[in-house]
C-alpha atoms as a PDB file:
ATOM      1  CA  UNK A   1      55.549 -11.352  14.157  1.00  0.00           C
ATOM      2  CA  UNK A   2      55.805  -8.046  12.482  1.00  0.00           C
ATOM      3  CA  UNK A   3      52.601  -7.952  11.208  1.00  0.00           C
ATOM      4  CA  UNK A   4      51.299  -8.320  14.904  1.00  0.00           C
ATOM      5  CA  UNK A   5      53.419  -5.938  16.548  1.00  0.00           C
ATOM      6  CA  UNK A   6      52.412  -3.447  13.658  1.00  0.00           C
ATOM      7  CA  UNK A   7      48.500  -4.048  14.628  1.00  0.00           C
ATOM      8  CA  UNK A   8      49.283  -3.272  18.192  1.00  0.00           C
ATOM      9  CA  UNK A   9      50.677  -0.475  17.650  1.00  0.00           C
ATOM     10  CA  UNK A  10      47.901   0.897  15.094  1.00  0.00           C
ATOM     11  CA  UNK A  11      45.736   0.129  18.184  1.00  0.00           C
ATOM     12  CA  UNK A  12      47.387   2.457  20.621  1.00  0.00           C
ATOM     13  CA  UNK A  13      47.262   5.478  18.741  1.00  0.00           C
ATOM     14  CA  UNK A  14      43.257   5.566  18.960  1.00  0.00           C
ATOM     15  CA  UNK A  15      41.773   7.385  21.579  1.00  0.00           C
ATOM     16  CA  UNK A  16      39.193   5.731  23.328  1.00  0.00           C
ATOM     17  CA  UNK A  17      36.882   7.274  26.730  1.00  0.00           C
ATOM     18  CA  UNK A  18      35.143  10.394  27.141  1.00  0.00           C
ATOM     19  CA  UNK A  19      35.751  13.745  26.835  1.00  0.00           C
ATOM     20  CA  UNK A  20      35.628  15.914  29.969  1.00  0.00           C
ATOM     21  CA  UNK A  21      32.736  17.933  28.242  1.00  0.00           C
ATOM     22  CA  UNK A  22      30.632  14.666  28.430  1.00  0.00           C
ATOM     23  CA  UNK A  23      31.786  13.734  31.745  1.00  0.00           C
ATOM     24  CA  UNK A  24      30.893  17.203  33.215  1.00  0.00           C
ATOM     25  CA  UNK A  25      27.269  16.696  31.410  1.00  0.00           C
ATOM     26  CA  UNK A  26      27.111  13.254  33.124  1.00  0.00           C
ATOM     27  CA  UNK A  27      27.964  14.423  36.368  1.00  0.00           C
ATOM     28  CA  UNK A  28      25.233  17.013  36.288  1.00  0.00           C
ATOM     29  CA  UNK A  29      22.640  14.936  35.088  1.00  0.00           C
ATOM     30  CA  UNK A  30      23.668  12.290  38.154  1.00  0.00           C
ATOM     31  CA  UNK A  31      23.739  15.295  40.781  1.00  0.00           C
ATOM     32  CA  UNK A  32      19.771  16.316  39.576  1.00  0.00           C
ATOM     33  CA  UNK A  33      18.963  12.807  39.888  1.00  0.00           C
ATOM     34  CA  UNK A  34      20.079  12.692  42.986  1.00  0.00           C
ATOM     35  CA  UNK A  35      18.494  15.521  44.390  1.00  0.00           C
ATOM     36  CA  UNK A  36      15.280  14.663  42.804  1.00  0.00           C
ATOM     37  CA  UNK A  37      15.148  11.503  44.679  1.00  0.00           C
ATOM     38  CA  UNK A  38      16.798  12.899  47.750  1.00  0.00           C
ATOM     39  CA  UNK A  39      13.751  15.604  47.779  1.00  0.00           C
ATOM     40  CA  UNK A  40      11.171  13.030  47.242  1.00  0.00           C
ATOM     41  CA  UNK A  41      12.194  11.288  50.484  1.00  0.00           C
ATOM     42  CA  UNK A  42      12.120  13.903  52.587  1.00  0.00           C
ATOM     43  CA  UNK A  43       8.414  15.003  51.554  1.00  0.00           C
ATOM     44  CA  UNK A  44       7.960  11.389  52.160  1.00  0.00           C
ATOM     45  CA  UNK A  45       9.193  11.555  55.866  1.00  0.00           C
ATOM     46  CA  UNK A  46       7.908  15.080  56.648  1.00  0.00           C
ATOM     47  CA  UNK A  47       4.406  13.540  55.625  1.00  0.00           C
ATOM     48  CA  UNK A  48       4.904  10.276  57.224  1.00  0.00           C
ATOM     49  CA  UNK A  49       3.497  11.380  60.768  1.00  0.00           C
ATOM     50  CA  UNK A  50       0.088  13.433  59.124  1.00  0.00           C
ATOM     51  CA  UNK A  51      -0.768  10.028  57.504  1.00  0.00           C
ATOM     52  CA  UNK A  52      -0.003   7.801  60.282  1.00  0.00           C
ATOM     53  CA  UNK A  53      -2.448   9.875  62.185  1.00  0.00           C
ATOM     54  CA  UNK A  54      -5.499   9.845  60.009  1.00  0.00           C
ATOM     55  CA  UNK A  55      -4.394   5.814  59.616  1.00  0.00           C
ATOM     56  CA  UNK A  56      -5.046   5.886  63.586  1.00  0.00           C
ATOM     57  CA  UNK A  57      -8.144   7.942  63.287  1.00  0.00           C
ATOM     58  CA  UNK A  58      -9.709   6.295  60.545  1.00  0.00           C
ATOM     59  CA  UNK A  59      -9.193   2.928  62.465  1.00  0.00           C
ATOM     60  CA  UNK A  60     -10.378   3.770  65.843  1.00  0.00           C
ATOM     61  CA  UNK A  61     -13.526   4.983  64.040  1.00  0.00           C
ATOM     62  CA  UNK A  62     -14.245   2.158  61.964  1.00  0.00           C
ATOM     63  CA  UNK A  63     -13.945  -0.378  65.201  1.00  0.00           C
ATOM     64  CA  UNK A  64     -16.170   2.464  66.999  1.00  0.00           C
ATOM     65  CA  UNK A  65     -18.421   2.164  64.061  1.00  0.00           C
ATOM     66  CA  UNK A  66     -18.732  -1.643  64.149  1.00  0.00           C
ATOM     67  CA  UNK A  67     -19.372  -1.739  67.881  1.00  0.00           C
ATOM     68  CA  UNK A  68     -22.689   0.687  67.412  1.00  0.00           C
ATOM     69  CA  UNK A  69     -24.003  -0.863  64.266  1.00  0.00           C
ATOM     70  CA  UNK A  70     -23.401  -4.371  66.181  1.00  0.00           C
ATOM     71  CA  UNK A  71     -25.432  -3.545  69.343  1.00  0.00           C
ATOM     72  CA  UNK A  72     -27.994  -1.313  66.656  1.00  0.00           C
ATOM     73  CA  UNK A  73     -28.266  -4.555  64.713  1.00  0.00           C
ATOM     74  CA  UNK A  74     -29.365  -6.448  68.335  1.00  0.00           C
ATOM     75  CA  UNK A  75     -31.830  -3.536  69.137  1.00  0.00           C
ATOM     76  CA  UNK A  76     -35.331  -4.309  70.037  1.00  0.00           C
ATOM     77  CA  UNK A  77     -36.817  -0.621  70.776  1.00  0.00           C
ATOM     78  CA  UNK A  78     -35.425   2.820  69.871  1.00  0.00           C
ATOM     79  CA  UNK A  79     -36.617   5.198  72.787  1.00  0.00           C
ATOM     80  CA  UNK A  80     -38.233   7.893  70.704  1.00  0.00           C
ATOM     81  CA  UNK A  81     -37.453  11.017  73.195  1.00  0.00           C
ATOM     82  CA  UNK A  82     -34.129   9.764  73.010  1.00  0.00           C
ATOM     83  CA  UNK A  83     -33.714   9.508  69.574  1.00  0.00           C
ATOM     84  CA  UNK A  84     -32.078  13.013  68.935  1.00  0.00           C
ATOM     85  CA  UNK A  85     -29.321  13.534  65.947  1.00  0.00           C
ATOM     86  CA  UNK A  86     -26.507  13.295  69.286  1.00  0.00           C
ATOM     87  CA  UNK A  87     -28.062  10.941  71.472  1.00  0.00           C
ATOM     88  CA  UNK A  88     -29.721   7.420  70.580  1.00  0.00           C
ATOM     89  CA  UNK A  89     -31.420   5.306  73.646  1.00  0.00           C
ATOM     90  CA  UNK A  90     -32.652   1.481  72.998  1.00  0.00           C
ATOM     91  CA  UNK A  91     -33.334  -1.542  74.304  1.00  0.00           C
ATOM     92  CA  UNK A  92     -31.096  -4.178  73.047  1.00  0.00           C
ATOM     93  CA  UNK A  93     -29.686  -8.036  73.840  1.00  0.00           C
ATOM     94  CA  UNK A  94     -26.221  -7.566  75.599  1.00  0.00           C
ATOM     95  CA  UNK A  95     -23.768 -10.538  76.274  1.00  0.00           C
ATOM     96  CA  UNK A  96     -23.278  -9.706  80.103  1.00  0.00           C
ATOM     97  CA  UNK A  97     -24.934 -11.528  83.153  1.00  0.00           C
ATOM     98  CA  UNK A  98     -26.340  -7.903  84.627  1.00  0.00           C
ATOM     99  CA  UNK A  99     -26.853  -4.478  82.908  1.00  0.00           C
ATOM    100  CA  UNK A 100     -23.425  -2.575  83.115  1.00  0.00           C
ATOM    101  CA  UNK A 101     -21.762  -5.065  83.856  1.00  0.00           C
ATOM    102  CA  UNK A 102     -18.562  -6.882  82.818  1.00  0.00           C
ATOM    103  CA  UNK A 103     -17.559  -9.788  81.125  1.00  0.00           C
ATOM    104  CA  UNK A 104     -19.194 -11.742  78.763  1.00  0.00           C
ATOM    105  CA  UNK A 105     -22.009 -15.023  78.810  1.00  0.00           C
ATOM    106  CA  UNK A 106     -21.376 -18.585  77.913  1.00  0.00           C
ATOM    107  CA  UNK A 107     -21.933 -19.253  73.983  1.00  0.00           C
ATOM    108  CA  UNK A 108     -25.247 -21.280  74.448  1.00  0.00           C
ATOM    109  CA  UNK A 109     -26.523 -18.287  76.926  1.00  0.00           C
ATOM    110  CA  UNK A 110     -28.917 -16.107  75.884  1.00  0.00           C
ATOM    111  CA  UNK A 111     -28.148 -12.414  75.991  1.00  0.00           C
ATOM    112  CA  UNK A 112     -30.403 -10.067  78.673  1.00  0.00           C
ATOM    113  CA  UNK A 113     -32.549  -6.994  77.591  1.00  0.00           C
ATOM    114  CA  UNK A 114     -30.557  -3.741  78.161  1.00  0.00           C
ATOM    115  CA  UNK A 115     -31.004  -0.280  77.500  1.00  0.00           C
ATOM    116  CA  UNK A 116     -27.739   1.062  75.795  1.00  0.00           C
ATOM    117  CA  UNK A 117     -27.709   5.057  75.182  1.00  0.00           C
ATOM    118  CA  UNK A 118     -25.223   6.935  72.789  1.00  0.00           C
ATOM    119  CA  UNK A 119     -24.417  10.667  73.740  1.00  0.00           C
ATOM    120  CA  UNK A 120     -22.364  12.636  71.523  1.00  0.00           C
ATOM    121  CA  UNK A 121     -21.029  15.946  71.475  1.00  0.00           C
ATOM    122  CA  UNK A 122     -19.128  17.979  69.397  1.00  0.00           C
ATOM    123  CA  UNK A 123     -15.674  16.242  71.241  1.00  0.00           C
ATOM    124  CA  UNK A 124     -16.710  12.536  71.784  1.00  0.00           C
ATOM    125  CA  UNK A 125     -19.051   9.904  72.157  1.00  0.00           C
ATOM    126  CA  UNK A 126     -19.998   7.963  74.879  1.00  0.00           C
ATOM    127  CA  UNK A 127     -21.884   4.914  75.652  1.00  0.00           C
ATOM    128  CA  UNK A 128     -24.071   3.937  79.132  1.00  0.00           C
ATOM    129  CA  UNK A 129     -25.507   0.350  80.002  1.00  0.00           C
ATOM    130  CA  UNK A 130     -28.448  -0.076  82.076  1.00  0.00           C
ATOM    131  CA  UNK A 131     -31.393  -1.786  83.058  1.00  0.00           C
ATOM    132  CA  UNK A 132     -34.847  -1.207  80.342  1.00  0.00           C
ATOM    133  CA  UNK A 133     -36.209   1.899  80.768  1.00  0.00           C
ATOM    134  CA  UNK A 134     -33.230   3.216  82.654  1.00  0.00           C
ATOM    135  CA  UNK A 135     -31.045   6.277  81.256  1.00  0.00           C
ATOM    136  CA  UNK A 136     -28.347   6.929  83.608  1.00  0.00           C
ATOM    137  CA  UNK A 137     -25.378   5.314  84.665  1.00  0.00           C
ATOM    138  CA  UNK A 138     -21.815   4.829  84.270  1.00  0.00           C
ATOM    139  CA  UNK A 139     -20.717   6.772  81.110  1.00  0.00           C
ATOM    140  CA  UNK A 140     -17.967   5.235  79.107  1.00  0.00           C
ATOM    141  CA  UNK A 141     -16.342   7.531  76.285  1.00  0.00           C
ATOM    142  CA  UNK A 142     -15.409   5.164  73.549  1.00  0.00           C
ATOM    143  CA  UNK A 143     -14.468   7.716  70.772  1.00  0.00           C
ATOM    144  CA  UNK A 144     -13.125  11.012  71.231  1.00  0.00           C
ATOM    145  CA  UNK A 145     -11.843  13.885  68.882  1.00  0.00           C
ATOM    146  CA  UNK A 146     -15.104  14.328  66.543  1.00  0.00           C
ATOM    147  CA  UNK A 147     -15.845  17.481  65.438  1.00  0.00           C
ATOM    148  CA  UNK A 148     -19.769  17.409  65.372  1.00  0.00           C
ATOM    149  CA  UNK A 149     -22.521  16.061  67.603  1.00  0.00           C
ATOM    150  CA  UNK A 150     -25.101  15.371  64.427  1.00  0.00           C
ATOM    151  CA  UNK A 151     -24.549  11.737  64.433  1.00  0.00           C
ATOM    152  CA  UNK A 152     -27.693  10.047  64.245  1.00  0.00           C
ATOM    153  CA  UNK A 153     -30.411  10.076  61.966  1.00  0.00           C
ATOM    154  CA  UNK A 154     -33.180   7.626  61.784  1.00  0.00           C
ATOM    155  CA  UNK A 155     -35.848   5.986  59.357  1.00  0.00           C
ATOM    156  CA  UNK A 156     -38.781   6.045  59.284  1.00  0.00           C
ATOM    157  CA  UNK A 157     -38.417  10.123  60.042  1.00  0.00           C
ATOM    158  CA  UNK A 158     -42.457   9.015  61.287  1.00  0.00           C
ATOM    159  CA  UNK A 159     -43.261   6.326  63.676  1.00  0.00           C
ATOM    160  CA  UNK A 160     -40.922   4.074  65.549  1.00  0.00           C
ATOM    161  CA  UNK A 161     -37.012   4.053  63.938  1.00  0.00           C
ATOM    162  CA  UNK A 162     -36.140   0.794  62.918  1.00  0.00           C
ATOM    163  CA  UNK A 163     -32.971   1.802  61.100  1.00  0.00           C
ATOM    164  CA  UNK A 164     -30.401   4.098  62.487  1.00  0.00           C
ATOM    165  CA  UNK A 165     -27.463   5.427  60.583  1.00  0.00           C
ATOM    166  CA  UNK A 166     -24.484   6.822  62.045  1.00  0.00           C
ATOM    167  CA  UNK A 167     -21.950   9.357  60.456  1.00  0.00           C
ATOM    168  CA  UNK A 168     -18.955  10.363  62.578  1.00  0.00           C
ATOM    169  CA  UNK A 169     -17.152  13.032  61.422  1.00  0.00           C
ATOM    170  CA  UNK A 170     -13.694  14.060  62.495  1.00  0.00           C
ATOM    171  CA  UNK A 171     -10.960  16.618  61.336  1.00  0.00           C
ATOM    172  CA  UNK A 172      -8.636  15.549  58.807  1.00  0.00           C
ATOM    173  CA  UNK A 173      -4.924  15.722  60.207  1.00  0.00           C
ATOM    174  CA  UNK A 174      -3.828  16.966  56.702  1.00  0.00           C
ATOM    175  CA  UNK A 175      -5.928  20.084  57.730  1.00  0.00           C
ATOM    176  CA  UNK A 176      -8.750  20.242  54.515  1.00  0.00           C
ATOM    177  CA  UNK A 177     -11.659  19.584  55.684  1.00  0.00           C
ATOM    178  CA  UNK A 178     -12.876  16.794  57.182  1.00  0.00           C
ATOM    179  CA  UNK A 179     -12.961  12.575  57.423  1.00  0.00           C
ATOM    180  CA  UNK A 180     -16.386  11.116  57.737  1.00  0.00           C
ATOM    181  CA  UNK A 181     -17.298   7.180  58.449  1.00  0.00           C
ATOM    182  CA  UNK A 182     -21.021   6.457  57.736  1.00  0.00           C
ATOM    183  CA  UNK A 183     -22.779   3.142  58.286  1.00  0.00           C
ATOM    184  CA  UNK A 184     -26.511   1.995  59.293  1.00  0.00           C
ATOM    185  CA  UNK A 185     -28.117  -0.841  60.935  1.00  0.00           C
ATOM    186  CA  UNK A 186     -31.538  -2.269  61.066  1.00  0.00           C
ATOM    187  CA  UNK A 187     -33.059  -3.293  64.392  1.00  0.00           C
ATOM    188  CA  UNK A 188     -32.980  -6.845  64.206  1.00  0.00           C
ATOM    189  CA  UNK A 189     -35.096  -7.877  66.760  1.00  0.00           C
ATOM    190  CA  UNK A 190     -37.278  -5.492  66.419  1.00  0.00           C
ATOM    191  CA  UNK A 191     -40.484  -7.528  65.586  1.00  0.00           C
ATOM    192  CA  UNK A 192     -39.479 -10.220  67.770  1.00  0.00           C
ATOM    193  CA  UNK A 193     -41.617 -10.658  71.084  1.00  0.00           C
ATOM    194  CA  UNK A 194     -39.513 -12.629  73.723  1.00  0.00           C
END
């Protein structure tokens, strides 16, 4: 019993912990950490609005994209007066009973002949439905906030255009320079008679 009472005791006398010196150094090196990661979420806030913009931006462009090179892709005829780097005029299959008109055909209908025109100017782009041959009508902006109106370029550069490419460029909400979507279509039907 001695002998166990004596070991207990030889136990006590030993100081075991930290020393304030090493405490203080652990306490600073918690308080930088802290403020490192404490900084990094704030940038990460502040910036959350700029890239929740361009998100926006770059989306709305890439469905405005896919809507052009879709009706490009059903083109017949590219008008060649119209075909200027901000305007494009062809002739193209739409899904609609009447030129300009809404809704869409049955499935096993077959689409009509309209001519769809593309303005652009150094704000938006627009698009107008109408009969063949016909340039005017009701114009419906579908993309606004691009900051030039050089969005269409054509091959061949001689003869009748059979592939358009379209590049819309718009300013980057970060504030360097600025975003560009490109894509091109062929005229599908172009060769076809009906």
């Amino acid at each position: 019993m001695r002998r166990a009472l004596a070991r207990r005791l030889e136990g006590a006398g030993r100081e075991d912990g930290i020393t304030l010196v090493e405490l203080l150094v652990g306490a600073a090196m918690g308080v930088a950490v802290m403020g490192a990661t404490a900084s990094l979420m704030i940038s990460a806030v502040k910036s959350q609005p700029q890239i929740s913009e361009k998100s926006q931006a770059i989306s709305t462009a890439r469905w405005v994209m896919e809507r052009m090179t879709r009706e490009i892709r059903n083109g017949i005829t590219v008008d060649p007066e119209k075909a200027t780097p901000s305007e494009v005029s062809f002739t193209a299959y739409v899904r609609t009973a009447e030129c300009g008109g809404s809704g869409t055909l049955a499935g096993s209908s077959k689409g009509i002949p309209c001519q769809v025109t593309y303005r652009c100017t150094t704000t938006k782009c627009s698009r107008i439905e109408a009969a063949p041959g016909v340039f005017t009508g009701t114009e419906t902006t579908i993309f606004s906030g691009i900051d030039s109106a050089d969005v269409f370029s054509y091959a061949p550069s001689e003869g009748p255009a059979r592939f358009i490419e379209v590049t819309l460029r718009f300013p980057n909400p970060s504030g360097t320079g600025s975003l560009t979507i490109s894509d091109g279509a062929s005229l599908r039907n172009a060769n076809l008679a009906y």
